[in-house]
C-alpha atoms as a PDB file:
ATOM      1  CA  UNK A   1     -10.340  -3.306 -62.202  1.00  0.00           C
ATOM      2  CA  UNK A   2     -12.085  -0.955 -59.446  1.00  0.00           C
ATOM      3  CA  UNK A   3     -15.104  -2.864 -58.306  1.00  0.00           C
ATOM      4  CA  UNK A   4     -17.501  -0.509 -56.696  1.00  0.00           C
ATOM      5  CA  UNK A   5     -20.656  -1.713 -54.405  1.00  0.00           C
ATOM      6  CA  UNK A   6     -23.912   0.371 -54.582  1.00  0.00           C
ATOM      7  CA  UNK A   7     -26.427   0.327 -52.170  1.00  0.00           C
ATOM      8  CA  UNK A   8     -30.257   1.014 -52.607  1.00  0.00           C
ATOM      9  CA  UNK A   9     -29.971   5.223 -52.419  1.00  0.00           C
ATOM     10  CA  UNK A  10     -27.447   5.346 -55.204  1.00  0.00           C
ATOM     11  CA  UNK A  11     -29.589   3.431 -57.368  1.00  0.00           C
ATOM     12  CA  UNK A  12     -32.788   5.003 -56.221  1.00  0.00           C
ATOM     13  CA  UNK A  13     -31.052   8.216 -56.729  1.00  0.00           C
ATOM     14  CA  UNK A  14     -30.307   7.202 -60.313  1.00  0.00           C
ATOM     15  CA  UNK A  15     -33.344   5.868 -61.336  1.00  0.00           C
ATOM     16  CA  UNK A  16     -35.200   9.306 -59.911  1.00  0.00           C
ATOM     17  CA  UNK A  17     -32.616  11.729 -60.863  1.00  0.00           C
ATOM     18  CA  UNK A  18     -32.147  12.645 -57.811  1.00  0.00           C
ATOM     19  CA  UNK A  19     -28.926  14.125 -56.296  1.00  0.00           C
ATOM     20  CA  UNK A  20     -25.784  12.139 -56.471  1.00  0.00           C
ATOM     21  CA  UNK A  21     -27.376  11.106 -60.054  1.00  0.00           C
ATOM     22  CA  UNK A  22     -24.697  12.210 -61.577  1.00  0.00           C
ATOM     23  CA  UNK A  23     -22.097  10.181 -60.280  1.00  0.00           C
ATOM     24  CA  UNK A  24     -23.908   6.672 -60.150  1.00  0.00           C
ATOM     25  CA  UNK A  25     -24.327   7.292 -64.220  1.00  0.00           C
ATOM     26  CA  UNK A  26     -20.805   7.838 -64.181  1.00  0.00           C
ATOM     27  CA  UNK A  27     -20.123   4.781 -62.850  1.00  0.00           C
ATOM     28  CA  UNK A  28     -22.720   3.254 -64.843  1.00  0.00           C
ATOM     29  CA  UNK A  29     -20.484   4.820 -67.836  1.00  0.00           C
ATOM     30  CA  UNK A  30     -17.180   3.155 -66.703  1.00  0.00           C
ATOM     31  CA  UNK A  31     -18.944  -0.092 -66.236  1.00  0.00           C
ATOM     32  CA  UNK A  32     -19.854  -0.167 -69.860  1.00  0.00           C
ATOM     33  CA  UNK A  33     -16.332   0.224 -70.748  1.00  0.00           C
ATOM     34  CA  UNK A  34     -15.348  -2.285 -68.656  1.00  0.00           C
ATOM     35  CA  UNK A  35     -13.182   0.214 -66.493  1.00  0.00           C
ATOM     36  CA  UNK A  36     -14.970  -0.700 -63.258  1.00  0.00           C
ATOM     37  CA  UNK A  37     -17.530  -3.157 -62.073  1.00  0.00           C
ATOM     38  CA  UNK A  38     -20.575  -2.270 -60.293  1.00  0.00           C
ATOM     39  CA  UNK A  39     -22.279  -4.964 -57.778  1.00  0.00           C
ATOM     40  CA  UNK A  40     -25.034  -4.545 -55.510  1.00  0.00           C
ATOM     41  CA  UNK A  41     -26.366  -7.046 -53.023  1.00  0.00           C
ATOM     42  CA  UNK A  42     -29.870  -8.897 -53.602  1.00  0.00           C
ATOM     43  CA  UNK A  43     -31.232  -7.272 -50.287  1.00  0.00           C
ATOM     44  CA  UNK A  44     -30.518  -4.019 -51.207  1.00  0.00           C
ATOM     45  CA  UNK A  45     -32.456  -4.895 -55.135  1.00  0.00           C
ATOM     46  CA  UNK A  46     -35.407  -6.054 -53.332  1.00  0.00           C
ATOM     47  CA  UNK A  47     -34.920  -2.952 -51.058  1.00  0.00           C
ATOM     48  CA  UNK A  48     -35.277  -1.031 -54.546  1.00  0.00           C
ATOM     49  CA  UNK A  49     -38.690  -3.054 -55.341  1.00  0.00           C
ATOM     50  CA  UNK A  50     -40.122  -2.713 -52.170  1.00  0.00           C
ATOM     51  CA  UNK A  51     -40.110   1.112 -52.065  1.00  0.00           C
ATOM     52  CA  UNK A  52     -41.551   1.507 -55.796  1.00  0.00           C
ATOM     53  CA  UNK A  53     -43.707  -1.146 -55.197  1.00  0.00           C
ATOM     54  CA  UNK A  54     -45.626   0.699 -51.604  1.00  0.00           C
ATOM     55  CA  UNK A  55     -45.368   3.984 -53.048  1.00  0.00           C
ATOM     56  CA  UNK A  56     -45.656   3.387 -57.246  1.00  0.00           C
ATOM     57  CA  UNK A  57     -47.806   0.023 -57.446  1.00  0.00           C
ATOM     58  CA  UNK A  58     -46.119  -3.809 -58.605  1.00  0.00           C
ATOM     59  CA  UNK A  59     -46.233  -2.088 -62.460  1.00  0.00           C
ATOM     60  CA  UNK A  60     -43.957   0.266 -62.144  1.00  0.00           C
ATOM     61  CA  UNK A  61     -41.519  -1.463 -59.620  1.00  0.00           C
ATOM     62  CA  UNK A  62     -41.256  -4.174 -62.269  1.00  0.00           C
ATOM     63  CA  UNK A  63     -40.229  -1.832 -64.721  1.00  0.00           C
ATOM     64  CA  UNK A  64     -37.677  -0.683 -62.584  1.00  0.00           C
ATOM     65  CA  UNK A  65     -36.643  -4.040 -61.757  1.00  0.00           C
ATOM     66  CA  UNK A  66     -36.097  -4.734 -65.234  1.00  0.00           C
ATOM     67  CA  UNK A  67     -34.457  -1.752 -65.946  1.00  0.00           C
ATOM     68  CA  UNK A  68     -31.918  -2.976 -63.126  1.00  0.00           C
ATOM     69  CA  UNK A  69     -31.120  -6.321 -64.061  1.00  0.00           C
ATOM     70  CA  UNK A  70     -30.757  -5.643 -68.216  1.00  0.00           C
ATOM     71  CA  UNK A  71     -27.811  -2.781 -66.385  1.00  0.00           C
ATOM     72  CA  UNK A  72     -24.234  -3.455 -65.653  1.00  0.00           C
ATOM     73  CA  UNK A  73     -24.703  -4.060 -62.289  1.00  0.00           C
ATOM     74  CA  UNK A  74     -23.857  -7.587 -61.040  1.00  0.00           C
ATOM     75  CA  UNK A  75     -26.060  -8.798 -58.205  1.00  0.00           C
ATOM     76  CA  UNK A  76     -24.720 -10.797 -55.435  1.00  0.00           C
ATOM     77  CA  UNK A  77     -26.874 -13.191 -53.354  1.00  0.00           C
ATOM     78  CA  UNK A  78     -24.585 -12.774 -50.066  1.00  0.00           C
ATOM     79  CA  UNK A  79     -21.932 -10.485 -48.905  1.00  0.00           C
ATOM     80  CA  UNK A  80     -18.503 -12.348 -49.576  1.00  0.00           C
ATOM     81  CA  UNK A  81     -15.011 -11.038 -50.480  1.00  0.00           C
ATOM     82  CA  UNK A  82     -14.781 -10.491 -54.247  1.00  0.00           C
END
């Protein structure tokens, strides 16, 4: 299995549809199928929060939060070989 690590911009590119959308969902995709694995690092989640929460208010970056963590992304709490 591929393992594949996002940062915050690919997931903040998802999440707004921004570009490069396209090929996070298709990740996202494969991840469901259990073809790949997608992992992000804690830091780069609460980098995620952060800028929804300054911008959108602690509503909506909970939302998002939530809409992260019920994903198939696996969060790490520290960088380590996998």
């Amino acid at each position: 299995m591929v393992n594949y690590v996002l940062d915050a911009c690919a997931v903040i590119a998802l999440l707004n549809r921004e570009v490069g959308a396209e090929k996070v969902l298709e990740l996202y995709k494969k991840a469901a199928d259990k073809t790949v694995k997608l992992i992000m690092n804690k830091v780069n989640l609460l980098e995620v929060y952060y800028g929804y929460f300054k911008v959108d208010g602690e509503e909506f970056a909970e939302q998002q939060l939530s809409l992260i963590r019920n994903s198939e992304l696996k969060l790490l709490m520290s960088c380590r070989t996998i």
